[in-house]
C-alpha atoms as a PDB file:
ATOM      1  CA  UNK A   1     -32.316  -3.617 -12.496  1.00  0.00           C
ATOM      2  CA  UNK A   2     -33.406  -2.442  -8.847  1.00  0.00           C
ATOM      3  CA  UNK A   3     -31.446  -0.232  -6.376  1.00  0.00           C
ATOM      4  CA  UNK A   4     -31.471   0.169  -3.134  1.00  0.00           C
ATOM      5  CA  UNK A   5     -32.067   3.585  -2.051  1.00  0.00           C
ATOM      6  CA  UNK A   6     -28.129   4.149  -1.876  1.00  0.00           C
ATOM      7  CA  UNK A   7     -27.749   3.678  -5.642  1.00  0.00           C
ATOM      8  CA  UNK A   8     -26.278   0.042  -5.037  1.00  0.00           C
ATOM      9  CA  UNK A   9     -27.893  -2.235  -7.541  1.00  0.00           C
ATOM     10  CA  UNK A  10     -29.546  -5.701  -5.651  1.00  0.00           C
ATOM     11  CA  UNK A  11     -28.523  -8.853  -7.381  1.00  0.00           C
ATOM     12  CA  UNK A  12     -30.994 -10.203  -9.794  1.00  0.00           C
ATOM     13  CA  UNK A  13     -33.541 -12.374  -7.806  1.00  0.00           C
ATOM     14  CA  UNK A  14     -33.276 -14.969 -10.992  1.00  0.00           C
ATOM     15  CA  UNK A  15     -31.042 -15.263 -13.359  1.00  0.00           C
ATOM     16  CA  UNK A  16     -28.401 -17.746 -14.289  1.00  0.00           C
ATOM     17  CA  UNK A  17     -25.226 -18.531 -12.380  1.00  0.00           C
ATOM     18  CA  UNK A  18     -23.075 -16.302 -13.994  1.00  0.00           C
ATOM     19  CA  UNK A  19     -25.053 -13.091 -13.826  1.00  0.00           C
ATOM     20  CA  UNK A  20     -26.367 -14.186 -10.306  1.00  0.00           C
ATOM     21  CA  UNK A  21     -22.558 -14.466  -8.696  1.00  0.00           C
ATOM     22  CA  UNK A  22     -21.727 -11.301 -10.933  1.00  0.00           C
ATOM     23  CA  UNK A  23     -24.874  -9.312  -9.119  1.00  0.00           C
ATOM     24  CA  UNK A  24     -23.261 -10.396  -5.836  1.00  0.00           C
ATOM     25  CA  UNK A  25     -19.938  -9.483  -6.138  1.00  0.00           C
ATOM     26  CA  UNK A  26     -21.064  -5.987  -7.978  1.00  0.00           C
ATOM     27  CA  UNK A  27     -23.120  -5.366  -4.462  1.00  0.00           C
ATOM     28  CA  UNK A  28     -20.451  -5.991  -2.539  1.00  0.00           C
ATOM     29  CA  UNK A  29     -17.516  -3.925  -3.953  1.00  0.00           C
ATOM     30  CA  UNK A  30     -20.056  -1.273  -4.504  1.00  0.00           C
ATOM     31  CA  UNK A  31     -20.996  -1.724  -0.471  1.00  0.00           C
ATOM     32  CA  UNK A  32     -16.978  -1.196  -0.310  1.00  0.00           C
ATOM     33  CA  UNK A  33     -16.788   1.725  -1.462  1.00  0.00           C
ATOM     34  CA  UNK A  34     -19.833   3.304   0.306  1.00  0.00           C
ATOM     35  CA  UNK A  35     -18.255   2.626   3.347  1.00  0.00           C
ATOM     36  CA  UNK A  36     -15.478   4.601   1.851  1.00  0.00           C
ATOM     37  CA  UNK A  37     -17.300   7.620   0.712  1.00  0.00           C
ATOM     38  CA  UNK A  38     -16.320  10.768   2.499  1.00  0.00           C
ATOM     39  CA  UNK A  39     -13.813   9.923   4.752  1.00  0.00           C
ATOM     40  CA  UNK A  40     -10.375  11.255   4.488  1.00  0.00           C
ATOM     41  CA  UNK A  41      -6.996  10.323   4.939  1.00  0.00           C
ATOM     42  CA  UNK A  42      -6.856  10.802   8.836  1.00  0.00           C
ATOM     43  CA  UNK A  43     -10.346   9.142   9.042  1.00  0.00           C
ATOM     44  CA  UNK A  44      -8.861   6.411   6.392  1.00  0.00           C
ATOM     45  CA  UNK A  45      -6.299   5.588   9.009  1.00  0.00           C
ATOM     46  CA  UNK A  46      -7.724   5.467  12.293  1.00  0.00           C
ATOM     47  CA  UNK A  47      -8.419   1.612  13.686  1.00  0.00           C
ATOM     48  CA  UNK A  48     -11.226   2.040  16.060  1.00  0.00           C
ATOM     49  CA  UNK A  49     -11.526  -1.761  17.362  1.00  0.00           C
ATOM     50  CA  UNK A  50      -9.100  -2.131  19.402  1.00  0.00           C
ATOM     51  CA  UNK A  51      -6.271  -4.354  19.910  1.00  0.00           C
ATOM     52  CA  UNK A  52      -6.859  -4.588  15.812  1.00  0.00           C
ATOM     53  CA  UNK A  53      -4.811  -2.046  13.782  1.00  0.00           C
ATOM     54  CA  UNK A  54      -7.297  -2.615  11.325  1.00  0.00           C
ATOM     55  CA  UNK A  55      -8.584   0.409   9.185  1.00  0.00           C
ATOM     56  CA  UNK A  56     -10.434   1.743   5.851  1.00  0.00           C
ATOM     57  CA  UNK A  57      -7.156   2.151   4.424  1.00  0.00           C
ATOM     58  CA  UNK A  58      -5.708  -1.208   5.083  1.00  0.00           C
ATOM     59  CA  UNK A  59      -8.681  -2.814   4.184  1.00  0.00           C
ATOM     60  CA  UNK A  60      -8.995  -1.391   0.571  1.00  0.00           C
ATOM     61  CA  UNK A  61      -5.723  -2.018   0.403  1.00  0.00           C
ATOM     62  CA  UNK A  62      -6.248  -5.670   0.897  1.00  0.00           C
ATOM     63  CA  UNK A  63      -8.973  -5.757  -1.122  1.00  0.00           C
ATOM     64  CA  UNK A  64      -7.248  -4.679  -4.100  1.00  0.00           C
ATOM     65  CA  UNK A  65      -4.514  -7.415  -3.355  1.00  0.00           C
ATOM     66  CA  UNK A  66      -6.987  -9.749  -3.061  1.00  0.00           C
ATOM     67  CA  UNK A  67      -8.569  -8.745  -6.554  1.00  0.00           C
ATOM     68  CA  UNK A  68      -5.186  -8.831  -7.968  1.00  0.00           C
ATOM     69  CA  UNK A  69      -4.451 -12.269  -6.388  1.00  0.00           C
ATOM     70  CA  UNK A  70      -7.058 -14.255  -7.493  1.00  0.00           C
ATOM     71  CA  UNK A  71      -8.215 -12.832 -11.046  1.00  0.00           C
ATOM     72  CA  UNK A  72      -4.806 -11.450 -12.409  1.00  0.00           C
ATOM     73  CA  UNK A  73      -2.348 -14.173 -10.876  1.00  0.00           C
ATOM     74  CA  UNK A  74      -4.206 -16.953 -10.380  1.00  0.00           C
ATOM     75  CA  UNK A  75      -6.973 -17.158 -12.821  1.00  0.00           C
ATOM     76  CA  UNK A  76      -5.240 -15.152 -15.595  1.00  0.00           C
ATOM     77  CA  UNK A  77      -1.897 -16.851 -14.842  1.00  0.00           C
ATOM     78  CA  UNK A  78      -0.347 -12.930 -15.233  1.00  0.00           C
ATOM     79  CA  UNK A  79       2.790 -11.986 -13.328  1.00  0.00           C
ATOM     80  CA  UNK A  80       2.156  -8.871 -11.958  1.00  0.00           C
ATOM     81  CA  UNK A  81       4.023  -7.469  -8.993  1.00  0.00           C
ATOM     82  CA  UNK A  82       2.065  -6.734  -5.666  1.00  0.00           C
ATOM     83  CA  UNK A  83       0.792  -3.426  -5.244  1.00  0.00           C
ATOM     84  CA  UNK A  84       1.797  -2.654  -1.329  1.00  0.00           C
ATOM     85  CA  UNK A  85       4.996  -4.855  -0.617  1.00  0.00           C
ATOM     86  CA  UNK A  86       3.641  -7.749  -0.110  1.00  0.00           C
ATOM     87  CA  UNK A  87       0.651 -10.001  -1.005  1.00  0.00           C
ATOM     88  CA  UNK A  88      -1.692  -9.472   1.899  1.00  0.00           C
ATOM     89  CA  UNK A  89      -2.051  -5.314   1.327  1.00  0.00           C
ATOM     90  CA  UNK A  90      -2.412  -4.727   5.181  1.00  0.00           C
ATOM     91  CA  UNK A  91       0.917  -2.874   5.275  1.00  0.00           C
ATOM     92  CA  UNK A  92      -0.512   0.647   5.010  1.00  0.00           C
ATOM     93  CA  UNK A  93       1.177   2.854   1.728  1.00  0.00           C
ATOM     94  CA  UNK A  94       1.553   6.160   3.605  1.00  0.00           C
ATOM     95  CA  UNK A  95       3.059   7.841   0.117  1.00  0.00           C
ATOM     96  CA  UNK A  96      -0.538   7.161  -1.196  1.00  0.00           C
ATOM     97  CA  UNK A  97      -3.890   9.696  -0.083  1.00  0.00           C
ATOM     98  CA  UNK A  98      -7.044   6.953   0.879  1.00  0.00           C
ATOM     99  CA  UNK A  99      -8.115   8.740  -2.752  1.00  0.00           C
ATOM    100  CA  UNK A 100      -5.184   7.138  -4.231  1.00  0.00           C
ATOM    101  CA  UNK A 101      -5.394   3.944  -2.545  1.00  0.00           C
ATOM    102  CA  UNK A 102      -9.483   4.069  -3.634  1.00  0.00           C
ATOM    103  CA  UNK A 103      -8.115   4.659  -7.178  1.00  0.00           C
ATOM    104  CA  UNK A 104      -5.761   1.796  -6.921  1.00  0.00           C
ATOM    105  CA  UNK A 105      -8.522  -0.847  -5.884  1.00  0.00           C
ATOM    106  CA  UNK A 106     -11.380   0.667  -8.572  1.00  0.00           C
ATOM    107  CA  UNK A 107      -8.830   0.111 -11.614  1.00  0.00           C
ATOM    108  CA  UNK A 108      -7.756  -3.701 -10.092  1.00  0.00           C
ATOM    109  CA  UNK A 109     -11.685  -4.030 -10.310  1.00  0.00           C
ATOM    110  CA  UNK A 110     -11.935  -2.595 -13.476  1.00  0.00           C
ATOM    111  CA  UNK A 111      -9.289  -4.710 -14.820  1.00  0.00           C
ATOM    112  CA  UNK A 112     -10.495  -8.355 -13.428  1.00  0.00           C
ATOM    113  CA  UNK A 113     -14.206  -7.313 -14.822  1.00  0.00           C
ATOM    114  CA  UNK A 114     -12.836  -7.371 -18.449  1.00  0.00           C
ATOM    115  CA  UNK A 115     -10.953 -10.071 -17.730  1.00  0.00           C
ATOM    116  CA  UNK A 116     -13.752 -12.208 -16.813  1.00  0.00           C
ATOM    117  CA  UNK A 117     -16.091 -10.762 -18.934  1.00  0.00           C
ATOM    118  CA  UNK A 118     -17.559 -13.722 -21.592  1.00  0.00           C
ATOM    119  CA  UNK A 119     -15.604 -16.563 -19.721  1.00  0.00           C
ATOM    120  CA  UNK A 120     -17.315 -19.777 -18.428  1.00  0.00           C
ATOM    121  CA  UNK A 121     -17.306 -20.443 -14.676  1.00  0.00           C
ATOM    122  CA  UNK A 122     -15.753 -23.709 -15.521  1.00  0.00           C
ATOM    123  CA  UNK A 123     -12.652 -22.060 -16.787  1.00  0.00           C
ATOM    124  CA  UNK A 124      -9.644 -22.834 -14.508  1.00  0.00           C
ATOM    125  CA  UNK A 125      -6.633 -20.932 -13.011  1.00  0.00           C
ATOM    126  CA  UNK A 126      -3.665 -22.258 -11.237  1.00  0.00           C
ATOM    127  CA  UNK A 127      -2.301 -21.390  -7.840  1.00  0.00           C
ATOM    128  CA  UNK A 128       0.963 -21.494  -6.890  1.00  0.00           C
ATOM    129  CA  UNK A 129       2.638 -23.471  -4.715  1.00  0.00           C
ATOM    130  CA  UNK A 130       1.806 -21.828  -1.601  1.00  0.00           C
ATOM    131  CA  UNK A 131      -1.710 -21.409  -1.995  1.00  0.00           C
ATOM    132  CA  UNK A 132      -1.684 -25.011  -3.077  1.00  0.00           C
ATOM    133  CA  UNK A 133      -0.049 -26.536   0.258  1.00  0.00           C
ATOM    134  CA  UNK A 134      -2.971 -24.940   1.816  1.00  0.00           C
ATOM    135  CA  UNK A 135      -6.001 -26.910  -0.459  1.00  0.00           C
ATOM    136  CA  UNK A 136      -3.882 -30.255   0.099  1.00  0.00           C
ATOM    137  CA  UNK A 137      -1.806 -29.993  -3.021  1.00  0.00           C
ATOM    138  CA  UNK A 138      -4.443 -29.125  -5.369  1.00  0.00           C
ATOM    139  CA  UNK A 139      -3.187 -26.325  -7.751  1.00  0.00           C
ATOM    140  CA  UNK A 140      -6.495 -25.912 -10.002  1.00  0.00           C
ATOM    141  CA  UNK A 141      -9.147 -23.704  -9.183  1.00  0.00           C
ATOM    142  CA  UNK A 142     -12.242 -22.838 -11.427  1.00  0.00           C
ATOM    143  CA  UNK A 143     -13.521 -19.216 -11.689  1.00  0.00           C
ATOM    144  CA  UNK A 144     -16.862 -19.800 -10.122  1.00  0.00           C
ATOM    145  CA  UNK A 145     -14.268 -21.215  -6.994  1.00  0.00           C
ATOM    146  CA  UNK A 146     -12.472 -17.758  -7.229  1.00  0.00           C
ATOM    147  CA  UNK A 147     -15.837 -15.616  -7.597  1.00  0.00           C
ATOM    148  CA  UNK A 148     -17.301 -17.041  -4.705  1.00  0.00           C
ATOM    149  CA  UNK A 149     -14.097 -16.541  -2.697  1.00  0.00           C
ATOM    150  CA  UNK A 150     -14.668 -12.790  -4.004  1.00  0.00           C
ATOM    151  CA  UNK A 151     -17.869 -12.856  -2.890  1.00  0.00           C
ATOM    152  CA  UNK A 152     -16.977 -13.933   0.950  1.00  0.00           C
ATOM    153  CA  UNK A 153     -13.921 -11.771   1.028  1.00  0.00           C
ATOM    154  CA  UNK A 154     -15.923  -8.715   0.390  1.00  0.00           C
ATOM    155  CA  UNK A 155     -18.626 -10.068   3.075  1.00  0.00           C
ATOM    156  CA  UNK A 156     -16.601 -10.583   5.458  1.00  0.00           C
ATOM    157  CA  UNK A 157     -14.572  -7.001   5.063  1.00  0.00           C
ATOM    158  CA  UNK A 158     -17.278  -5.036   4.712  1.00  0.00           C
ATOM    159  CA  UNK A 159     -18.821  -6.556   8.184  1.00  0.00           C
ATOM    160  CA  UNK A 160     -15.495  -4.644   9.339  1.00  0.00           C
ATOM    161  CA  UNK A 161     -15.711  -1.817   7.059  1.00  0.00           C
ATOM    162  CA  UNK A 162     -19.258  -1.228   9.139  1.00  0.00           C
ATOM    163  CA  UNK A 163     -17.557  -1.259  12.341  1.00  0.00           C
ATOM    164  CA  UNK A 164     -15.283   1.187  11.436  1.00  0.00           C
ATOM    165  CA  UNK A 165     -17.196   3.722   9.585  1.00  0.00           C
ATOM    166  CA  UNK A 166     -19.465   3.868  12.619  1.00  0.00           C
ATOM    167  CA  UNK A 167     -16.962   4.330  15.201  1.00  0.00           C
ATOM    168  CA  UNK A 168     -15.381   7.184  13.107  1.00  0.00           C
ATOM    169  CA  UNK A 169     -18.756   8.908  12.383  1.00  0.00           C
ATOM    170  CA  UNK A 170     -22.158   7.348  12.975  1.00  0.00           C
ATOM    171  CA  UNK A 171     -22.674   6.278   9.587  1.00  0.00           C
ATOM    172  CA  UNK A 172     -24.370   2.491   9.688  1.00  0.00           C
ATOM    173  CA  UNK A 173     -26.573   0.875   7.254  1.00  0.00           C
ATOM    174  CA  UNK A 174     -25.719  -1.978   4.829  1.00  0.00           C
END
């Protein structure tokens, strides 16, 4: 497999479905956590886009919630507990280091890669009641639905991971 000059692996150009959306999501949580690499806790916390109180912290944060959320509740149909208070991870752990809270999201990612690992993109989940209202009552979701809901999560983040790791040091780049 290619990488970029970072060390990020780029997707497979073909390949089937499965190892196509896996390629994708791969790139993106590893483009996570170069955006992450070698700032510190005071960097971790600063929100730089003001009137946002956005920042690296809260957004790993979220992302491990949102890893949690879709693979280990809904897909796997486990009942874990969230890991920050509350579902959305954007209320900021101060008890935790940004290593801590990097630690946190790499073993949710761990965890949801052997839990997908050999199943079918056809395979369903259920979401609760609440996520349901919002997709008009409709409580089953397949894992292809879920991965590419991964895959735009992560997208979208890491657009504001960029933002942020510039303003706190220069760094830009993909």
């Amino acid at each position: 497999m290619t990488t970029l000059p970072d060390g990020r692996r780029i997707p497979p150009l073909t390949a089937d479905e499965p190892a196509m959306l896996a390629g994708w999501l791969d790139l993106h949580r590893a483009t996570l956590a170069l955006k992450c690499a070698g700032v510190d806790d005071e960097q971790a916390l600063r929100t730089s886009v003001e009137p946002s109180a956005l920042s690296l912290f809260g957004l790993v944060q979220h992302l491990a919630e949102v890893e949690r959320n879709w693979i280990q509740r809904v897909f796997a149909q486990r009942d874990v507990a969230p890991l920050y208070g509350d579902r959305s991870g954007f209320t900021l752990d101060r008890s935790r280091t940004f290593a801590e809270v990097l630690a946190v999201w790499e073993h949710e990612v761990a965890v949801n890669r052997k839990l997908c690992a050999g199943r079918s993109l056809d395979d369903t989940g259920r979401l609760g009641a609440e996520e349901a209202a919002v997709t008009g009552g409709e409580d089953v979701v397949s894992l292809r639905w879920i991965i590419v809901h991964l895959i735009e999560e992560y997208a979208r983040h890491n657009g504001h991971a960029d933002l942020l790791r510039e303003r706190l040091d220069g760094v830009t780049g993909s």
